[in-house]
N, C-alpha and C. Protein backbone atom coordinates (compact mmCIF):
# COMPACT_ATOMS: atom_id res chain seq x y z
N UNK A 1 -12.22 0.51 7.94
CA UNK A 1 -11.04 -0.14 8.51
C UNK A 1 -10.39 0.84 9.49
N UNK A 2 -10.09 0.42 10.57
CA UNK A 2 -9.43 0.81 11.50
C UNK A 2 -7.83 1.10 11.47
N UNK A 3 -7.49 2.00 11.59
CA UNK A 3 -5.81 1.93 11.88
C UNK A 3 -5.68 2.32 12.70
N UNK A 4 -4.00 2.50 13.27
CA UNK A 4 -3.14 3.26 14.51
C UNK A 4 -2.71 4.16 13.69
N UNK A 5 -2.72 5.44 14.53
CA UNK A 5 -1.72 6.69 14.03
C UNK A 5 -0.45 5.88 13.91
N UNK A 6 0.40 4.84 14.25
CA UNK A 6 1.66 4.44 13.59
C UNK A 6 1.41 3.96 11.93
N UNK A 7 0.46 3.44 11.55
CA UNK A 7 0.51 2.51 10.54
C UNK A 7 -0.03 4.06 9.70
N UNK A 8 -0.70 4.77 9.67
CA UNK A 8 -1.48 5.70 8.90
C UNK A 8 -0.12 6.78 9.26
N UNK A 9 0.86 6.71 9.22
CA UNK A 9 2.02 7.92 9.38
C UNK A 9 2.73 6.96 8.40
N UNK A 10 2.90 5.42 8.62
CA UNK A 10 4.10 4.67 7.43
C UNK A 10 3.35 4.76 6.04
N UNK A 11 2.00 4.68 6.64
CA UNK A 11 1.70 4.80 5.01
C UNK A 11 1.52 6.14 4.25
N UNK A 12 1.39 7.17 5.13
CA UNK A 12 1.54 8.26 4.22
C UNK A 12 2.87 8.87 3.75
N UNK A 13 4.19 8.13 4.58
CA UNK A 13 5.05 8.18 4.27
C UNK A 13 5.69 7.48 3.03
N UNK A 14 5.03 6.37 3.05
CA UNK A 14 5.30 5.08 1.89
C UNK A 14 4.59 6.40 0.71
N UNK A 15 3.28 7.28 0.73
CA UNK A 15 2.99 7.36 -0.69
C UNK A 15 3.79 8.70 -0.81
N UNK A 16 4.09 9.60 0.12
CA UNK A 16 5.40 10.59 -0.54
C UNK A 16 6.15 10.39 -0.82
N UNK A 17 6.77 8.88 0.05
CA UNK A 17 8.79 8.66 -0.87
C UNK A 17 8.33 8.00 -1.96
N UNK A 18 7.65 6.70 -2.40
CA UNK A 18 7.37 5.65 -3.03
C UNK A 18 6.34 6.49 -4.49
N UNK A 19 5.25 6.82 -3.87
CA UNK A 19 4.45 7.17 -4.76
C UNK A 19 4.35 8.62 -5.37
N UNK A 20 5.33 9.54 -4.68
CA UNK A 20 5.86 11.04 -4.78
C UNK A 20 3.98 11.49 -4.86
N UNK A 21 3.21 10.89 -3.77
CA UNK A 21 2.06 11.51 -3.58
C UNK A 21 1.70 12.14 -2.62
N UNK A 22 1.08 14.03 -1.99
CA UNK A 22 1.30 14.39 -0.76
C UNK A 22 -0.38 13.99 -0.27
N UNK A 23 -0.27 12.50 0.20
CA UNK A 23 -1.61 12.27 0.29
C UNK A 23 -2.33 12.82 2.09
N UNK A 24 -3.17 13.73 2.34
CA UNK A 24 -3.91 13.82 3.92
C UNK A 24 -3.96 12.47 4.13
N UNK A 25 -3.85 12.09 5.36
CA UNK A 25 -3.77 11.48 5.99
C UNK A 25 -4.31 10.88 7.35
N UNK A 26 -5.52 11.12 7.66
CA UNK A 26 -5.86 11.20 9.36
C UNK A 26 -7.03 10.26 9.46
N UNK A 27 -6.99 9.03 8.52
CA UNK A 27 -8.18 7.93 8.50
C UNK A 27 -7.91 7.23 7.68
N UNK A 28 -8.44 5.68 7.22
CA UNK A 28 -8.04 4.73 6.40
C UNK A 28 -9.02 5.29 5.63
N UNK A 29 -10.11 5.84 5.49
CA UNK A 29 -10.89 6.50 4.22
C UNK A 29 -10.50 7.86 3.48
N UNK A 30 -10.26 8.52 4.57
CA UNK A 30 -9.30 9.82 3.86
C UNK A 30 -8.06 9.32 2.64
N UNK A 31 -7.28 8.16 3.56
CA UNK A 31 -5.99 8.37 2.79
C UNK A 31 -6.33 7.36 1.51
N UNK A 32 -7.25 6.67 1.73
CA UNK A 32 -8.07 5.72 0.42
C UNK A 32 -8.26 6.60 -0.70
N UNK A 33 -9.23 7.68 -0.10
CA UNK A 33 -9.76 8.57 -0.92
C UNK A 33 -8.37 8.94 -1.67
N UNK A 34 -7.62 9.65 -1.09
CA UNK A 34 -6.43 10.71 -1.39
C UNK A 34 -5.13 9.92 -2.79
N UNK A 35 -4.91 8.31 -1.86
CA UNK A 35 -4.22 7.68 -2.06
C UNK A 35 -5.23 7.45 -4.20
N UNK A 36 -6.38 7.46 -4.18
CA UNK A 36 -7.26 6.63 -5.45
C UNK A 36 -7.13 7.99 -6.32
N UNK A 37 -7.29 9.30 -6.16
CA UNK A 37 -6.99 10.43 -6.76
C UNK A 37 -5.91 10.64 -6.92
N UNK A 38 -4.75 10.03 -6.48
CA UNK A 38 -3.65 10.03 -7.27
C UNK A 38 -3.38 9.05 -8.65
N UNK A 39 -3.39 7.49 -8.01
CA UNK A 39 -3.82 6.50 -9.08
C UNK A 39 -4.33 6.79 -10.07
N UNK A 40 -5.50 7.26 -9.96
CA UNK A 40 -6.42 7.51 -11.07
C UNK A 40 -5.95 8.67 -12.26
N UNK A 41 -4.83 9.56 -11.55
CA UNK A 41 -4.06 10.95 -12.18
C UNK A 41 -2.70 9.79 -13.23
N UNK A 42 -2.63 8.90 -12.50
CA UNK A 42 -1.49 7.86 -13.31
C UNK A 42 -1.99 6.91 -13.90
N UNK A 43 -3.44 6.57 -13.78
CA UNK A 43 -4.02 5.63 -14.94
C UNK A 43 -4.22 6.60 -16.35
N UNK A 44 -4.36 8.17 -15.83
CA UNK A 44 -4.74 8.79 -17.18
C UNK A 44 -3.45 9.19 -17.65
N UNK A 45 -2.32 9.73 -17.17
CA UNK A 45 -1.29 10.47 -17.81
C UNK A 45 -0.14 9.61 -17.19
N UNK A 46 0.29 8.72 -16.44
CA UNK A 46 1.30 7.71 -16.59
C UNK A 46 0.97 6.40 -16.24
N UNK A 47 0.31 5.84 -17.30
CA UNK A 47 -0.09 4.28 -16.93
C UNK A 47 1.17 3.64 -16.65
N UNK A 48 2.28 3.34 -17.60
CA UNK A 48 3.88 2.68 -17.44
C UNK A 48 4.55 3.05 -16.07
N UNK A 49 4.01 4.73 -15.49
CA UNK A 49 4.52 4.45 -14.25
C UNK A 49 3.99 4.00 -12.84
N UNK A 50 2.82 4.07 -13.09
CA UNK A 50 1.38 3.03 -12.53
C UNK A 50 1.93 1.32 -12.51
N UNK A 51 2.12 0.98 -13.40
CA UNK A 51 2.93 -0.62 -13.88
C UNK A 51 3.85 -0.77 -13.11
N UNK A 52 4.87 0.29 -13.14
CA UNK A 52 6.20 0.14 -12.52
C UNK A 52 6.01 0.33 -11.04
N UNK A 53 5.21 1.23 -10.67
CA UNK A 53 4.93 1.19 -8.97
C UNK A 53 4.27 0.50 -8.56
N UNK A 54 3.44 -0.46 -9.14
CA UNK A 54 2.50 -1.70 -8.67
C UNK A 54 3.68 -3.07 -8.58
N UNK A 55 4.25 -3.36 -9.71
CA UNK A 55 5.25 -4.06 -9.16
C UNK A 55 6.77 -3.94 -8.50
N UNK A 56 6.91 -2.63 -8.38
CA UNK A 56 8.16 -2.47 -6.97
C UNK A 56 7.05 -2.79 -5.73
N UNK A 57 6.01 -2.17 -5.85
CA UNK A 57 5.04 -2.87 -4.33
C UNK A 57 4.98 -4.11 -4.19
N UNK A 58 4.68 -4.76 -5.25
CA UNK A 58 4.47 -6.69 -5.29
C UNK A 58 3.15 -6.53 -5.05
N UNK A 59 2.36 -6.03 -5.67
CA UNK A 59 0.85 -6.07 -5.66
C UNK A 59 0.51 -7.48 -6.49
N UNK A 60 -0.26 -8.39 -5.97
CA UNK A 60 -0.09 -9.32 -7.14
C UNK A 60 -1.10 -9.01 -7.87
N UNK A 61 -0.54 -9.60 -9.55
CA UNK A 61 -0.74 -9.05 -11.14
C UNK A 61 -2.16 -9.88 -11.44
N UNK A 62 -2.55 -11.23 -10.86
CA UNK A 62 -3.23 -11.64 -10.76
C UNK A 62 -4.59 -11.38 -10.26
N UNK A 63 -4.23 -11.08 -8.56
CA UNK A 63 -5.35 -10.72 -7.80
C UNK A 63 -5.82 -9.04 -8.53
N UNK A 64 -5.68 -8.46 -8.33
CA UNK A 64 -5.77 -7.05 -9.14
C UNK A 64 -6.53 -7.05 -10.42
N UNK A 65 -5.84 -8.26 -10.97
CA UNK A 65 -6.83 -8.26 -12.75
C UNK A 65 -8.30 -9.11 -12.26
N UNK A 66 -8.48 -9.80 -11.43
CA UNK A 66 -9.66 -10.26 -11.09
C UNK A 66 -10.40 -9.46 -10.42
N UNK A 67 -10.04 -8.84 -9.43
CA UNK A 67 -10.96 -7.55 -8.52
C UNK A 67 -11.35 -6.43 -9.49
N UNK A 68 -10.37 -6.03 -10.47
CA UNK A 68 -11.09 -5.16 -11.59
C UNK A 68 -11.80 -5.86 -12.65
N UNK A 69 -11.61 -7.04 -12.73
CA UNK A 69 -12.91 -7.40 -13.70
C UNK A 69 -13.65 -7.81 -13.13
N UNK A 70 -13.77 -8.02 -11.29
CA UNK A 70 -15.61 -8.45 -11.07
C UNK A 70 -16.11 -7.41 -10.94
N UNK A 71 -14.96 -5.44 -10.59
CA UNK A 71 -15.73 -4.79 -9.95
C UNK A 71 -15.48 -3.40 -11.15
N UNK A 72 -15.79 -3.69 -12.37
CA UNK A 72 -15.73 -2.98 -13.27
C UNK A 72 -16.52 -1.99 -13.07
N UNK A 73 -18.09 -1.75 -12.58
CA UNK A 73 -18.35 -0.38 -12.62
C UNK A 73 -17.84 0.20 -11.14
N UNK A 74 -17.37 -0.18 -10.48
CA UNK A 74 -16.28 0.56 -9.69
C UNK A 74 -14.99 1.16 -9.80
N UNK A 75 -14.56 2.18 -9.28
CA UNK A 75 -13.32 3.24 -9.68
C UNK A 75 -12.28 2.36 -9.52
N UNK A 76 -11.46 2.65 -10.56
CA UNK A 76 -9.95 1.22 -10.93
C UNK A 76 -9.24 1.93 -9.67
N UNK A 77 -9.15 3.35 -9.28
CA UNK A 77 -8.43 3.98 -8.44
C UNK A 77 -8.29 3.94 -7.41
N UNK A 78 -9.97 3.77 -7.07
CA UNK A 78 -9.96 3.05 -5.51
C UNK A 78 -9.78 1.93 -4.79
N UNK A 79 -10.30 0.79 -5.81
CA UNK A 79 -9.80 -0.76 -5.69
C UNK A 79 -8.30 -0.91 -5.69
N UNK A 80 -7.35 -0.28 -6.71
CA UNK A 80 -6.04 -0.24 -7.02
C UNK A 80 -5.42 0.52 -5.59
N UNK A 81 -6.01 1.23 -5.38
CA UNK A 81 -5.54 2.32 -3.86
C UNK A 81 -5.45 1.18 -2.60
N UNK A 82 -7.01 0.23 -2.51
CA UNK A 82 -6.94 -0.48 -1.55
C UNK A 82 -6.03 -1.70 -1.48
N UNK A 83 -5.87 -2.00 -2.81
CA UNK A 83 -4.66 -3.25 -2.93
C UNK A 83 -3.16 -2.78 -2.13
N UNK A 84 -2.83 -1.35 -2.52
CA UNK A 84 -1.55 -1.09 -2.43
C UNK A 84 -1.63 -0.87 -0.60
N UNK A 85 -2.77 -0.40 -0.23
CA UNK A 85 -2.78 -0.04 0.86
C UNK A 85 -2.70 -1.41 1.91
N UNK A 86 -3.61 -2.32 1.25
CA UNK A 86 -3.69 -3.96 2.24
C UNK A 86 -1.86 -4.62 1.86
N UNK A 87 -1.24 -4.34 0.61
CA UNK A 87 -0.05 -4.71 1.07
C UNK A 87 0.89 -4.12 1.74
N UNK A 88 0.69 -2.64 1.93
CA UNK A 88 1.98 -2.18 2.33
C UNK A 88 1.52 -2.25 3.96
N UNK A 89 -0.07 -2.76 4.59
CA UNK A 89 -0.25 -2.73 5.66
C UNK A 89 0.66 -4.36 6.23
N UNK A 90 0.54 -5.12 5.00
CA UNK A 90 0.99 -6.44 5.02
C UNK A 90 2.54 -6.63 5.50
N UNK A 91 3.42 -5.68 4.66
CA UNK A 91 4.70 -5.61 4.92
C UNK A 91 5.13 -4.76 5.93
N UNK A 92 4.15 -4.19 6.70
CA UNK A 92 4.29 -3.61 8.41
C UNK A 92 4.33 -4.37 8.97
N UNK A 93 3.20 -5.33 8.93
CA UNK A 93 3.32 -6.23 10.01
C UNK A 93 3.80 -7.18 9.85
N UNK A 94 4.29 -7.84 9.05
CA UNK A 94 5.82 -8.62 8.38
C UNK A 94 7.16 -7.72 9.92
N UNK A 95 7.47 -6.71 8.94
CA UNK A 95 8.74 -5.93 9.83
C UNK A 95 8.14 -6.20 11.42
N UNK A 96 7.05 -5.63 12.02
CA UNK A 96 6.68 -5.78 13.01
C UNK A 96 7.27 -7.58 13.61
N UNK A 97 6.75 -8.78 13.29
CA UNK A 97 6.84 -9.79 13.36
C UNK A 97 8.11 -10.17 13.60
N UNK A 98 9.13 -9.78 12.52
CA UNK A 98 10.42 -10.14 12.72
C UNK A 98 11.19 -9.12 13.46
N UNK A 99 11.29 -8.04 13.60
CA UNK A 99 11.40 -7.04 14.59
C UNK A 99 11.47 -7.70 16.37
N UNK A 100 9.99 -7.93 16.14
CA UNK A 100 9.75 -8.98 17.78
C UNK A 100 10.42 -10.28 18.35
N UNK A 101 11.00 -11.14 16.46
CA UNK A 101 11.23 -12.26 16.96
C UNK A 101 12.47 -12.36 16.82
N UNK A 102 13.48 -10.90 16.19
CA UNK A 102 14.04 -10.95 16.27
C UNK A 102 15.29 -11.13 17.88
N UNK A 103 14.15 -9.81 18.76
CA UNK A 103 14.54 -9.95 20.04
C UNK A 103 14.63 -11.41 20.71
N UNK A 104 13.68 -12.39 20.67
CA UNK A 104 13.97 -13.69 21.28
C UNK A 104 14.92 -14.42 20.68
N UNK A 105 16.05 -14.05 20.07
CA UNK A 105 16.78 -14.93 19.89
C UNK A 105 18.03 -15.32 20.73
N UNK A 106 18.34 -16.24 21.34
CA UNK A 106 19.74 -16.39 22.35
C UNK A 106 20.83 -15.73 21.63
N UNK A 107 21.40 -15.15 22.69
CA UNK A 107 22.69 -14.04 21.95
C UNK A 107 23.74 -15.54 21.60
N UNK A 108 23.25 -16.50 21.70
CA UNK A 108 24.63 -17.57 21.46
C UNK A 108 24.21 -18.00 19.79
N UNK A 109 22.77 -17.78 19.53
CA UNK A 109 22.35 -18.27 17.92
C UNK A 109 22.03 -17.15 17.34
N UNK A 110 22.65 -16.08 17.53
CA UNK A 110 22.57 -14.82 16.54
C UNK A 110 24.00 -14.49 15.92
N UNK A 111 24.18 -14.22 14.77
CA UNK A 111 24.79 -13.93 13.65
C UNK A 111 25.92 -13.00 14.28
């Protein structure tokens, strides 16, 4: 997967404030990698706070329990890494979206 140095700077920012993780950063596989070696440090010694940072993200509870049970001999860390990573790419381009549409609005129908 491809990124912009903008989106691969929010997200390594998202996992130092959010995930208090100092993940490298300079590729969507690096920070996969970086981002799943942390996870995997909180599936073994803080699962409850693993729980609690999956849903302040809004990872859904659903999709997640199905991708780890089709892809069980695969690392929970890295699948779990890529979920958090496809949403928080999700809620960029959310802000992005309304950001843009915010500008077209007539200064006579704005708040």
């Amino acid at each position: 997967m491809e990124l912009s140095v903008k989106e691969i700077t929010a997200l390594q920012l998202f996992c130092k404030e959010t995930l208090q993780a100092e993940v490298p950063a300079n590729s969507y596989d690096i920070l996969l990698t970086g981002l799943a070696a942390h996870i995997n440090q909180l599936i073994q010694h803080r699962f409850d706070k693993l729980v609690q940072l999956l849903y302040q993200i809004d990872v859904d509870e659903k999709k997640l329990k199905t991708i780890l049970q089709n892809n069980a001999a695969t690392d929970a860390g890295m699948l779990i890494a890529a979920m958090i990573i496809k949403r928080q790419l999700q809620k960029i381009q959310s802000m992005h979206q309304f950001s843009a549409n915010k500008n077209n609005i007539a200064d006579d129908e704005k708040w």
